[in-house]
PDB file of N, CA and C in Angstrom:
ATOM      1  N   UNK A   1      41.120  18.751  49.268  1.00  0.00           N
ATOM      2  CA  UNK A   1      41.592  17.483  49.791  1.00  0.00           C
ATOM      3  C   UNK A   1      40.643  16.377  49.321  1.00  0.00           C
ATOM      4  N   UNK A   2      41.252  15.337  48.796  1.00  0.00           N
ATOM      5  CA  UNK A   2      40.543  13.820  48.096  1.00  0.00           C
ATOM      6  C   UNK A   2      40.123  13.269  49.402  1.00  0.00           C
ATOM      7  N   UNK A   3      38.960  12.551  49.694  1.00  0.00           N
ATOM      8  CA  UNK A   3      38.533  11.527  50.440  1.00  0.00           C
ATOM      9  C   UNK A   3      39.265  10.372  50.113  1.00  0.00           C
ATOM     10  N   UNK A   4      40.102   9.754  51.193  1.00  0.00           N
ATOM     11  CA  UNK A   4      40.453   8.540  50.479  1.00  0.00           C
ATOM     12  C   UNK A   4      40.179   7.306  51.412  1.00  0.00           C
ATOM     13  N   UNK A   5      40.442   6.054  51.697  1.00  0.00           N
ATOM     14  CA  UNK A   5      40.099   5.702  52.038  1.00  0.00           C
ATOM     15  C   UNK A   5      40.495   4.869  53.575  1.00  0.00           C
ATOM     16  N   UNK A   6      41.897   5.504  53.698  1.00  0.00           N
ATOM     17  CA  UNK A   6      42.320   6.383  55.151  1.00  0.00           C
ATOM     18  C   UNK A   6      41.995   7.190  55.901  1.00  0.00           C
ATOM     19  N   UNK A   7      41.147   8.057  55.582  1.00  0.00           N
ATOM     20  CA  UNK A   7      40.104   9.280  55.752  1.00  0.00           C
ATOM     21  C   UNK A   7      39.197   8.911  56.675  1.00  0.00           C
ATOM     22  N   UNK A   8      38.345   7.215  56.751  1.00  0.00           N
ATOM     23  CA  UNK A   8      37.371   6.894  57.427  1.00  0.00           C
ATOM     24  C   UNK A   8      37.272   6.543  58.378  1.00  0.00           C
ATOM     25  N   UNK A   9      36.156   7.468  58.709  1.00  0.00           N
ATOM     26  CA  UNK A   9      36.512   7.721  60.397  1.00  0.00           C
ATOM     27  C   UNK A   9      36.269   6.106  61.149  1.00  0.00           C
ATOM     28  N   UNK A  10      37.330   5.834  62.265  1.00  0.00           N
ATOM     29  CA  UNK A  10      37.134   4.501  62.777  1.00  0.00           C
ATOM     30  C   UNK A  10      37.383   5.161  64.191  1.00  0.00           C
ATOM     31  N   UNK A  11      36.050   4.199  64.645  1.00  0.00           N
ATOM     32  CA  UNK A  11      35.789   4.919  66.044  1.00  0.00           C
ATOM     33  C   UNK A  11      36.987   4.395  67.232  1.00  0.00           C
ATOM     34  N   UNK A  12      37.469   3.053  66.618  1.00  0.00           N
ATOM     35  CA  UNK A  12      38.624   2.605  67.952  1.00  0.00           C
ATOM     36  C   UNK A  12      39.743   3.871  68.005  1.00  0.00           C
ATOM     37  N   UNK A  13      39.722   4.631  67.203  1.00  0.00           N
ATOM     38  CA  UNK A  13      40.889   5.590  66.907  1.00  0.00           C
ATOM     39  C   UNK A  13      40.838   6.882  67.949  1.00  0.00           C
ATOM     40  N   UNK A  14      39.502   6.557  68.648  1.00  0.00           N
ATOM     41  CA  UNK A  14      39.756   7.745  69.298  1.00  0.00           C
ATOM     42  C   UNK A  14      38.808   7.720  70.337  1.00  0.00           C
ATOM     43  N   UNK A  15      38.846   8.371  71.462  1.00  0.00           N
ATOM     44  CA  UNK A  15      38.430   8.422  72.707  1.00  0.00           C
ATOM     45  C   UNK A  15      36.928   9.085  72.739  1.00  0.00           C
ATOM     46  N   UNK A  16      36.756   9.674  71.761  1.00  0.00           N
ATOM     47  CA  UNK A  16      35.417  10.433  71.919  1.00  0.00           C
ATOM     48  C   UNK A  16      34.432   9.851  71.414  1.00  0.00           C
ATOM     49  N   UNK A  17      33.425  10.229  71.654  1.00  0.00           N
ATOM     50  CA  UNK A  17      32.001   9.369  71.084  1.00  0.00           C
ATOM     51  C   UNK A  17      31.398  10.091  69.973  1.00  0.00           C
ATOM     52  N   UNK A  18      31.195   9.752  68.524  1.00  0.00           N
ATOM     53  CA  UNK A  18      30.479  10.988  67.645  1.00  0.00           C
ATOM     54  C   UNK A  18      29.001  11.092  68.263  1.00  0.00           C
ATOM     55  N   UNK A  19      28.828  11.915  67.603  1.00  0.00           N
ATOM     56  CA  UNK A  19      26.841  12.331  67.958  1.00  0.00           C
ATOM     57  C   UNK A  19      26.870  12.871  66.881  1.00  0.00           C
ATOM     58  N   UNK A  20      25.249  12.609  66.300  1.00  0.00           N
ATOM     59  CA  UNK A  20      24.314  13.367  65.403  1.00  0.00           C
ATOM     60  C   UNK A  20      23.609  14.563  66.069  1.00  0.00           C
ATOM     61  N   UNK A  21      23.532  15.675  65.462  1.00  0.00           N
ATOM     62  CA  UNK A  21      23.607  17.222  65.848  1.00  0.00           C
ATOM     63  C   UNK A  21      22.431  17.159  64.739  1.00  0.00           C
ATOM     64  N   UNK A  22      22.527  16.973  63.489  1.00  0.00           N
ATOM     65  CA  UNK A  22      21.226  16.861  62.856  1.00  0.00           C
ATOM     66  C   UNK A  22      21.145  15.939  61.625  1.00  0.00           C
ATOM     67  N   UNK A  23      19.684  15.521  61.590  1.00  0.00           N
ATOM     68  CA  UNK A  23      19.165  14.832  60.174  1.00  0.00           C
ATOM     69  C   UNK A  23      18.606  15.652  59.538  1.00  0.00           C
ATOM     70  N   UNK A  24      18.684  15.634  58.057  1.00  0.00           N
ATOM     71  CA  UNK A  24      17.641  15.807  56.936  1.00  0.00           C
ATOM     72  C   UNK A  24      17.650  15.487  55.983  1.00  0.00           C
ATOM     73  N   UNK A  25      16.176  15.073  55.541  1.00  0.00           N
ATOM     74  CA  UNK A  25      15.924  14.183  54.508  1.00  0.00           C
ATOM     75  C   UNK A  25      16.471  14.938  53.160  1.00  0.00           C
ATOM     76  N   UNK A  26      17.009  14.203  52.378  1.00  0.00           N
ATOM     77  CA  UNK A  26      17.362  14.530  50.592  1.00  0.00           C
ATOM     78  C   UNK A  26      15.873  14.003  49.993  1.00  0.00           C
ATOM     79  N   UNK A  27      15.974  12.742  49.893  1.00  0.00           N
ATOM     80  CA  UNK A  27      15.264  11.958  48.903  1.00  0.00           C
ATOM     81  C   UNK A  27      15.007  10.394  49.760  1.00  0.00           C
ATOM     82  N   UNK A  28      13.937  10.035  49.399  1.00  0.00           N
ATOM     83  CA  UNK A  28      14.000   8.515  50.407  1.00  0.00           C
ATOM     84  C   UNK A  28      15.370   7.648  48.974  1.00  0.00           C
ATOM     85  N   UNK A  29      16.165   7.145  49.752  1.00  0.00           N
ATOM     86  CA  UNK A  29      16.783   6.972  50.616  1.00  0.00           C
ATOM     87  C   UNK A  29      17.624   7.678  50.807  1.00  0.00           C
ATOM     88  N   UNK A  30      18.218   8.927  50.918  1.00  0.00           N
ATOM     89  CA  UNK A  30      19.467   9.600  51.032  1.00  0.00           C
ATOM     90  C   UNK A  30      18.827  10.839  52.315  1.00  0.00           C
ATOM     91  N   UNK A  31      19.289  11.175  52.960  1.00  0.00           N
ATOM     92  CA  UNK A  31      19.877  12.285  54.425  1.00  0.00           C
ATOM     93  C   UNK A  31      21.316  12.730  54.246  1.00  0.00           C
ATOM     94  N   UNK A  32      20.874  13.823  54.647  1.00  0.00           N
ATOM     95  CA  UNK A  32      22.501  14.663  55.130  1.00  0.00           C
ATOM     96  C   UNK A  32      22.237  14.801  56.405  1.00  0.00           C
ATOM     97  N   UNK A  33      23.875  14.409  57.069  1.00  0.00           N
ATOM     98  CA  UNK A  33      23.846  14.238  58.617  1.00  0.00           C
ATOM     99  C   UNK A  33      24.708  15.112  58.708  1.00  0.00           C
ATOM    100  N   UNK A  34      24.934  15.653  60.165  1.00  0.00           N
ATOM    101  CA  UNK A  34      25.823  16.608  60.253  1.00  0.00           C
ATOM    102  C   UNK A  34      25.731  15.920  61.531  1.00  0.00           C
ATOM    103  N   UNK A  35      27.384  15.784  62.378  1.00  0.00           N
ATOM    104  CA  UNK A  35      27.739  14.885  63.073  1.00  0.00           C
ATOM    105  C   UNK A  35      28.553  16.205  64.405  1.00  0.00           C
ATOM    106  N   UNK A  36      28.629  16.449  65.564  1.00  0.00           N
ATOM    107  CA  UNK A  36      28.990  16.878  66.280  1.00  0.00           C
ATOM    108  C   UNK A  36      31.089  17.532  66.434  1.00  0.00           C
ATOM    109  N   UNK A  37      31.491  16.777  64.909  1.00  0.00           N
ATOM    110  CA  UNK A  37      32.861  17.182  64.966  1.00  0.00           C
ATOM    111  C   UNK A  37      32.650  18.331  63.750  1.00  0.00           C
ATOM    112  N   UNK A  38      31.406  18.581  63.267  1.00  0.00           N
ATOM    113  CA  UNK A  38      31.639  19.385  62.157  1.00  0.00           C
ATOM    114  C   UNK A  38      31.473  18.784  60.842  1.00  0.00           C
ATOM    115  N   UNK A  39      31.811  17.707  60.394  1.00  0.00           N
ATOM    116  CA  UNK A  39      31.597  17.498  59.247  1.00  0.00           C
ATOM    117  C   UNK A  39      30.203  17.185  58.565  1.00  0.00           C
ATOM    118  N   UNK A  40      29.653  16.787  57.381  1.00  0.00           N
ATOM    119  CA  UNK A  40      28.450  16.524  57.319  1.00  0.00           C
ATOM    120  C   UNK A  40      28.629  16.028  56.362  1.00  0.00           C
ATOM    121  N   UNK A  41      27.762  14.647  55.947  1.00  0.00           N
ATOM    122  CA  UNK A  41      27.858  13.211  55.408  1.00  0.00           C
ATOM    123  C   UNK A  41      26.389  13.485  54.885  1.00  0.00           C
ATOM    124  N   UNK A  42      26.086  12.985  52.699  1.00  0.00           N
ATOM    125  CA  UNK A  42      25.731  13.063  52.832  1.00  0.00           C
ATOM    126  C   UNK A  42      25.258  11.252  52.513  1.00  0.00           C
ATOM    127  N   UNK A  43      24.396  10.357  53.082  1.00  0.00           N
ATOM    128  CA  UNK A  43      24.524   9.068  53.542  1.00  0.00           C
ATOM    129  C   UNK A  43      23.442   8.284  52.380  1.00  0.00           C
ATOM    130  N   UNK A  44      23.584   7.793  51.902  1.00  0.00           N
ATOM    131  CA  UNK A  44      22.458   7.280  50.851  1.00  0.00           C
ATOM    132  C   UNK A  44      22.054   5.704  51.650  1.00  0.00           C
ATOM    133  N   UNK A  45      21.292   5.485  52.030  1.00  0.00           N
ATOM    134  CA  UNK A  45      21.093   3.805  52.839  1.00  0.00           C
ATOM    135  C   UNK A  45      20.265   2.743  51.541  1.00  0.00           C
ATOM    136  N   UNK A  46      20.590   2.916  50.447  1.00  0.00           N
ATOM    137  CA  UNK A  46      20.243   1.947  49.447  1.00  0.00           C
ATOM    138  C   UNK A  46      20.466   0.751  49.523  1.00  0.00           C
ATOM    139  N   UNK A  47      22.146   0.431  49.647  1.00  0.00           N
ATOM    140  CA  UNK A  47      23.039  -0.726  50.279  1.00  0.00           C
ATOM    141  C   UNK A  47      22.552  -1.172  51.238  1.00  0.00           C
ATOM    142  N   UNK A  48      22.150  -0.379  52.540  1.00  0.00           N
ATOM    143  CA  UNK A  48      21.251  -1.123  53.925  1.00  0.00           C
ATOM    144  C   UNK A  48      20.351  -1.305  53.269  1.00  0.00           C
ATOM    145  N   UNK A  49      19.643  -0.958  52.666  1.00  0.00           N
ATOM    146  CA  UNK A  49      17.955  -0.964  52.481  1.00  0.00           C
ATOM    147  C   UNK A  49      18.538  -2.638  51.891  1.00  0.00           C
ATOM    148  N   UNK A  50      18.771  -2.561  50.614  1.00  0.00           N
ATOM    149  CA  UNK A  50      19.051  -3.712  50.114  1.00  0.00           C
ATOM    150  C   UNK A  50      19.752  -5.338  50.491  1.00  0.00           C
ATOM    151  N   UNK A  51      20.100  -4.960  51.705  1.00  0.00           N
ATOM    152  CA  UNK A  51      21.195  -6.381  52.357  1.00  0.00           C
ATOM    153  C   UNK A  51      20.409  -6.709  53.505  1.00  0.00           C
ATOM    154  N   UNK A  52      19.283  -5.875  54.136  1.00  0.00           N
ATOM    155  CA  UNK A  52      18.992  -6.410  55.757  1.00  0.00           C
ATOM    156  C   UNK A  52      17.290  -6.268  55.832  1.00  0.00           C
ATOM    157  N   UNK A  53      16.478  -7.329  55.645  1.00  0.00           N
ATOM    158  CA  UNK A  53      15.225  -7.115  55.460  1.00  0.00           C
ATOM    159  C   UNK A  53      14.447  -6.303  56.927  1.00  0.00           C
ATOM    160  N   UNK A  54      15.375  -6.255  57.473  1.00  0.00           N
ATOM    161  CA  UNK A  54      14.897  -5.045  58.890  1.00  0.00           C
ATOM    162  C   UNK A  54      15.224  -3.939  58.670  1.00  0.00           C
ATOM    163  N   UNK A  55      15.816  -3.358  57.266  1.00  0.00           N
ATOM    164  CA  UNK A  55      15.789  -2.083  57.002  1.00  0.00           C
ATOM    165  C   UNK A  55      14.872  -2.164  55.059  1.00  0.00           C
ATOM    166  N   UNK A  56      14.442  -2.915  54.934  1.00  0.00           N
ATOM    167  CA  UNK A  56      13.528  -2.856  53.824  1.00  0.00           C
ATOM    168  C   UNK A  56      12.454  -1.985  53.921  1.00  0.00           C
ATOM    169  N   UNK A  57      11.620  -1.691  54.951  1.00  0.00           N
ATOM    170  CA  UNK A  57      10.641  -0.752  55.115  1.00  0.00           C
ATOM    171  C   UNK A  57      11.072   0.678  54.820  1.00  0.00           C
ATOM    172  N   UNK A  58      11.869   0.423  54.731  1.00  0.00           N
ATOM    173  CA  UNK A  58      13.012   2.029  54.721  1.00  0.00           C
ATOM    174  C   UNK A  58      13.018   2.481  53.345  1.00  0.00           C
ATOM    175  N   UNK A  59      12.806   1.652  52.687  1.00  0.00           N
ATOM    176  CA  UNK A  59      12.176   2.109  50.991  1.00  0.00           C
ATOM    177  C   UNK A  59      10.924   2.791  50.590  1.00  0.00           C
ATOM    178  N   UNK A  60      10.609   2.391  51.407  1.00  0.00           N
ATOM    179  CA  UNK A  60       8.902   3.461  51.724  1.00  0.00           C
ATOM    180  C   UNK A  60       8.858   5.089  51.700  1.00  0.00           C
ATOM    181  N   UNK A  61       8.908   5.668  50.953  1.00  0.00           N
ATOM    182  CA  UNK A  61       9.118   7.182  51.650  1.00  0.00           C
ATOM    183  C   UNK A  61       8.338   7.831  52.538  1.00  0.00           C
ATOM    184  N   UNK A  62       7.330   7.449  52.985  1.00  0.00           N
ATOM    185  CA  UNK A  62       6.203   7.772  54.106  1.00  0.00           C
ATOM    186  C   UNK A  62       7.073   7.120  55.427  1.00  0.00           C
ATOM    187  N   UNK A  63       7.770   6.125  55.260  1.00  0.00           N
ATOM    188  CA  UNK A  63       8.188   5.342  56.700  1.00  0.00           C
ATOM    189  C   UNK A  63       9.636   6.202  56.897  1.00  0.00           C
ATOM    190  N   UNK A  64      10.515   6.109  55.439  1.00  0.00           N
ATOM    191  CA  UNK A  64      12.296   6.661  55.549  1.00  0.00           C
ATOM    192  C   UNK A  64      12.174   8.301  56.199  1.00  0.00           C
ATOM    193  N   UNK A  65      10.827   9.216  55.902  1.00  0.00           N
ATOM    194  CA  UNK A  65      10.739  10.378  56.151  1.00  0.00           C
ATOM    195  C   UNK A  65      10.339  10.596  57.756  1.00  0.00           C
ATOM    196  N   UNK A  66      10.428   9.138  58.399  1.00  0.00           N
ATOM    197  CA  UNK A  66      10.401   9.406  60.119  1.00  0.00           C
ATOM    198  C   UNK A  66      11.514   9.361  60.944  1.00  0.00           C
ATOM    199  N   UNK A  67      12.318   9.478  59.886  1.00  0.00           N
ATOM    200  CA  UNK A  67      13.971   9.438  60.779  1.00  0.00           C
ATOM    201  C   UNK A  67      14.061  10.603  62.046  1.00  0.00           C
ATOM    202  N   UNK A  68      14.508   9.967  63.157  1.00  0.00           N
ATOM    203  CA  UNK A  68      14.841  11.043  64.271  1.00  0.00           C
ATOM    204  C   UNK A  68      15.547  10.081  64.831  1.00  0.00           C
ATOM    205  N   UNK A  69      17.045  11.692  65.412  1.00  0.00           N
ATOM    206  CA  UNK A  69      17.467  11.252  66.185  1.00  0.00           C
ATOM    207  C   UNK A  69      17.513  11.132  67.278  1.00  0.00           C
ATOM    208  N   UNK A  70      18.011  10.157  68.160  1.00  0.00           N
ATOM    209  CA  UNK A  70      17.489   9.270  69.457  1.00  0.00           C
ATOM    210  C   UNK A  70      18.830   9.103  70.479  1.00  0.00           C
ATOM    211  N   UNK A  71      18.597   9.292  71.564  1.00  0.00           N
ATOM    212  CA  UNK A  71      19.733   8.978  72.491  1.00  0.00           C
ATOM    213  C   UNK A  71      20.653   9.657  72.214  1.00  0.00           C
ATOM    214  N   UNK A  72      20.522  11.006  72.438  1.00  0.00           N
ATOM    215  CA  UNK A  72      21.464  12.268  72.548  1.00  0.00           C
ATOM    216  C   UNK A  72      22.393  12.106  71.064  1.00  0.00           C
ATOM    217  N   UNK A  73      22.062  11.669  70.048  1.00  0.00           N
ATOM    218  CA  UNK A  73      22.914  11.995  68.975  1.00  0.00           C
ATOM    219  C   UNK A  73      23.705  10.637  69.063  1.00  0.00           C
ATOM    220  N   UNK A  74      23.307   9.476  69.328  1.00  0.00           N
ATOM    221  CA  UNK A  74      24.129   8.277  69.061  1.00  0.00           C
ATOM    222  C   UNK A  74      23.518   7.724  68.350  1.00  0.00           C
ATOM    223  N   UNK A  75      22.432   7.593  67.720  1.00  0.00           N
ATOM    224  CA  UNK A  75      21.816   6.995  66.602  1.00  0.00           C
ATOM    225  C   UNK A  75      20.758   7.073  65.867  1.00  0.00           C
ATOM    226  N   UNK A  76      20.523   7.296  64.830  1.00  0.00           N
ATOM    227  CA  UNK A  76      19.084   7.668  64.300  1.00  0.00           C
ATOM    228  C   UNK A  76      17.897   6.119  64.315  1.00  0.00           C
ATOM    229  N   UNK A  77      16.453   6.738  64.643  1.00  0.00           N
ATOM    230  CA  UNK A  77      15.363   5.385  64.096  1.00  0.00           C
ATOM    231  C   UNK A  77      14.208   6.155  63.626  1.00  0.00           C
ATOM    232  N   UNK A  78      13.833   5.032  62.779  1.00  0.00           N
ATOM    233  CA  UNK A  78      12.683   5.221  62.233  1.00  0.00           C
ATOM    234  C   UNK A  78      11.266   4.637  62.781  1.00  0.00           C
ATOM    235  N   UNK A  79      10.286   5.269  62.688  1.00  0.00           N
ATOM    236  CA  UNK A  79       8.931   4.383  62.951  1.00  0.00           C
ATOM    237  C   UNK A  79       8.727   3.349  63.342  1.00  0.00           C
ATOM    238  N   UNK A  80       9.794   2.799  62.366  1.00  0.00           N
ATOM    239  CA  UNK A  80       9.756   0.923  62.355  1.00  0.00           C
ATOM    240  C   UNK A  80       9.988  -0.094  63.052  1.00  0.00           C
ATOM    241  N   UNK A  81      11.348   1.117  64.266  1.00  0.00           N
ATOM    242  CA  UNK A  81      11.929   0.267  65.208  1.00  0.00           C
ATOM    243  C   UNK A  81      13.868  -0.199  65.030  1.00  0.00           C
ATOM    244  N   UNK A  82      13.672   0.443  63.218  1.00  0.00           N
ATOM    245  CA  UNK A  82      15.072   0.621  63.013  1.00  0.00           C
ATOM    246  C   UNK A  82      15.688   1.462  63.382  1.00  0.00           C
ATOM    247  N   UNK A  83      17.243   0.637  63.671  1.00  0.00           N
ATOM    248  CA  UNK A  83      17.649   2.263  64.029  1.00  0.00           C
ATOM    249  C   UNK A  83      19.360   2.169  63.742  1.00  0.00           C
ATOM    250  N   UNK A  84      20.186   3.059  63.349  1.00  0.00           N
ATOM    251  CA  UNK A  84      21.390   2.877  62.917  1.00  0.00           C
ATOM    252  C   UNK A  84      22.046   3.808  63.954  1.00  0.00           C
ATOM    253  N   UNK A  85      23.471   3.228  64.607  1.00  0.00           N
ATOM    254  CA  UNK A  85      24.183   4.243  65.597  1.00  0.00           C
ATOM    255  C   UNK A  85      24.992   4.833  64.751  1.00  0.00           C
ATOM    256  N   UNK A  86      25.183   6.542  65.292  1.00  0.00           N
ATOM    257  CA  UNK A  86      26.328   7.441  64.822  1.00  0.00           C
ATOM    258  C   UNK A  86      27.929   7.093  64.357  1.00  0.00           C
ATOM    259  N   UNK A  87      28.050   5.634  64.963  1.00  0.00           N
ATOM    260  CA  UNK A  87      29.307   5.640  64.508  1.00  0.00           C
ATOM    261  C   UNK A  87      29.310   4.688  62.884  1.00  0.00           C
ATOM    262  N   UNK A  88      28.279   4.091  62.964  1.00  0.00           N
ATOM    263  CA  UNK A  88      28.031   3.248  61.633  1.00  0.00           C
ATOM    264  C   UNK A  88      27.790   3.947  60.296  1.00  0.00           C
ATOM    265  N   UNK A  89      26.923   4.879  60.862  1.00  0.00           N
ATOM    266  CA  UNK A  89      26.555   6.136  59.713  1.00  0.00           C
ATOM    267  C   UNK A  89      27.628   6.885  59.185  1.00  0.00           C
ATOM    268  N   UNK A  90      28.527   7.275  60.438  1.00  0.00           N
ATOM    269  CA  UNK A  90      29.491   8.293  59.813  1.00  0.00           C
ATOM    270  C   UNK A  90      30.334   7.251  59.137  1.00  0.00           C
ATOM    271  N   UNK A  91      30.768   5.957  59.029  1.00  0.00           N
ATOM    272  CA  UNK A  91      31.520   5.499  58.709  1.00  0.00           C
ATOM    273  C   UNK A  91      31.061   4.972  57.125  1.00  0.00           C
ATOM    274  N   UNK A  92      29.713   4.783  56.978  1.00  0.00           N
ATOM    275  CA  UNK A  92      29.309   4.499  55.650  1.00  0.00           C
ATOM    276  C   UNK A  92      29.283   5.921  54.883  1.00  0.00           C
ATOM    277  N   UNK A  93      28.829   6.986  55.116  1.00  0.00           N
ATOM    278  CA  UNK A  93      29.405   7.913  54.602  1.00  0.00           C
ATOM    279  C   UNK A  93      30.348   8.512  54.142  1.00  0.00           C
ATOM    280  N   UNK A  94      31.483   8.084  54.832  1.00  0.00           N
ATOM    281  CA  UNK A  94      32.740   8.210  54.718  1.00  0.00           C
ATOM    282  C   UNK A  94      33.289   7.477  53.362  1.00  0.00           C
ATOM    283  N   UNK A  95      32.707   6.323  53.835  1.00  0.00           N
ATOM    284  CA  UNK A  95      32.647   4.988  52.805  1.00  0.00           C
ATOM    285  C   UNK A  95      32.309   5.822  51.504  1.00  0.00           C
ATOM    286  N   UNK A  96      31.284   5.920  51.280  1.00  0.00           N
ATOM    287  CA  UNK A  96      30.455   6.524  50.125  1.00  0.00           C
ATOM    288  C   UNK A  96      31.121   7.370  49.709  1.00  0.00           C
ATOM    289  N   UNK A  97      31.647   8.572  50.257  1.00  0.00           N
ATOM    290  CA  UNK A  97      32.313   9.949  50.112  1.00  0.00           C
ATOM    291  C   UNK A  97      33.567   9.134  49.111  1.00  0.00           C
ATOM    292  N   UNK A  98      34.688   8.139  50.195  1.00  0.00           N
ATOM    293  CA  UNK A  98      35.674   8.035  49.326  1.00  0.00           C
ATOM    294  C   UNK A  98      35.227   7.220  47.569  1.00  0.00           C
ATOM    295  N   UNK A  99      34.182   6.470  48.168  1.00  0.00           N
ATOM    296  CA  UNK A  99      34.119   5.452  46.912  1.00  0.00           C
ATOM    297  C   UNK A  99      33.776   6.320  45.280  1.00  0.00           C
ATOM    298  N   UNK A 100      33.088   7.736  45.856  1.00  0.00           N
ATOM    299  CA  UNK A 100      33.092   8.526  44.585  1.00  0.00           C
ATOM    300  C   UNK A 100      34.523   9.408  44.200  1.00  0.00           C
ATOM    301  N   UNK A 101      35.014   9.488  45.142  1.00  0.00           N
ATOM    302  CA  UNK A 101      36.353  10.118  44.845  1.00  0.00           C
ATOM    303  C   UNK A 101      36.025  12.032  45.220  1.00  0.00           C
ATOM    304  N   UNK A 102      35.323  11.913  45.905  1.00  0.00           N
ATOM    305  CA  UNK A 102      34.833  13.560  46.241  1.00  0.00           C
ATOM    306  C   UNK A 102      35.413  13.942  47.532  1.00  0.00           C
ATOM    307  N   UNK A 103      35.837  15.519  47.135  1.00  0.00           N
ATOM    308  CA  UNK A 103      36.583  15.664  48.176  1.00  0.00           C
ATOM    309  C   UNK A 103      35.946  16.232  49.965  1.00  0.00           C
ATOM    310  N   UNK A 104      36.538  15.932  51.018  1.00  0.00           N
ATOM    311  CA  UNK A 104      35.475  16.008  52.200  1.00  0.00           C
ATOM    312  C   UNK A 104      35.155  17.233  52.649  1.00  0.00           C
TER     313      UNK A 104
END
């Protein structure tokens, strides 16, 4: 099955709340998340790193390698004070997934 771009998950669509079940680091900037419905995203934050100077520290690989998740699986932070919620993540992933054309 193609990722397309109907595929992405939108949280008004549904009654449940995602959670992060786990992080791990690839490479600063990229993690594979694995999200509480089963699927697993793997999330590259280059694009954040690059658009929001409150996630610039995040280029650091000593700082990007403190990711944990926080508040029962609703959002990951780093060291820094950043922190991205589960539903943003899965949805840029999603993002990412379709924009290469790979299937989910």
């Amino acid at each position: 099955m193609t990722s397309r771009v109907e595929d992405i998950y939108d949280p008004a669509a549904t009654s449940d709340f995602i959670h992060i079940v786990r992080v791990d680091l690839v490479s600063t900037p990229v993690i594979k998340v694995l999200f509480d419905d089963g699927v697993e995203r793997t999330v590259d934050f280059s694009p954040v790193i690059a658009r929001s100077k409150w996630f610039r520290t995040l280029d650091v690989p000593t700082t990007f390698e403190t990711v944990e998740v926080i508040n029962n699986g609703r959002a990951l932070q780093w060291v820094t004070g950043a922190d991205y919620c589960a539903d943003a993540l899965r949805i840029l992933g999603d993002e990412q997934l379709a924009a290469k054309g790979k299937t989910a």
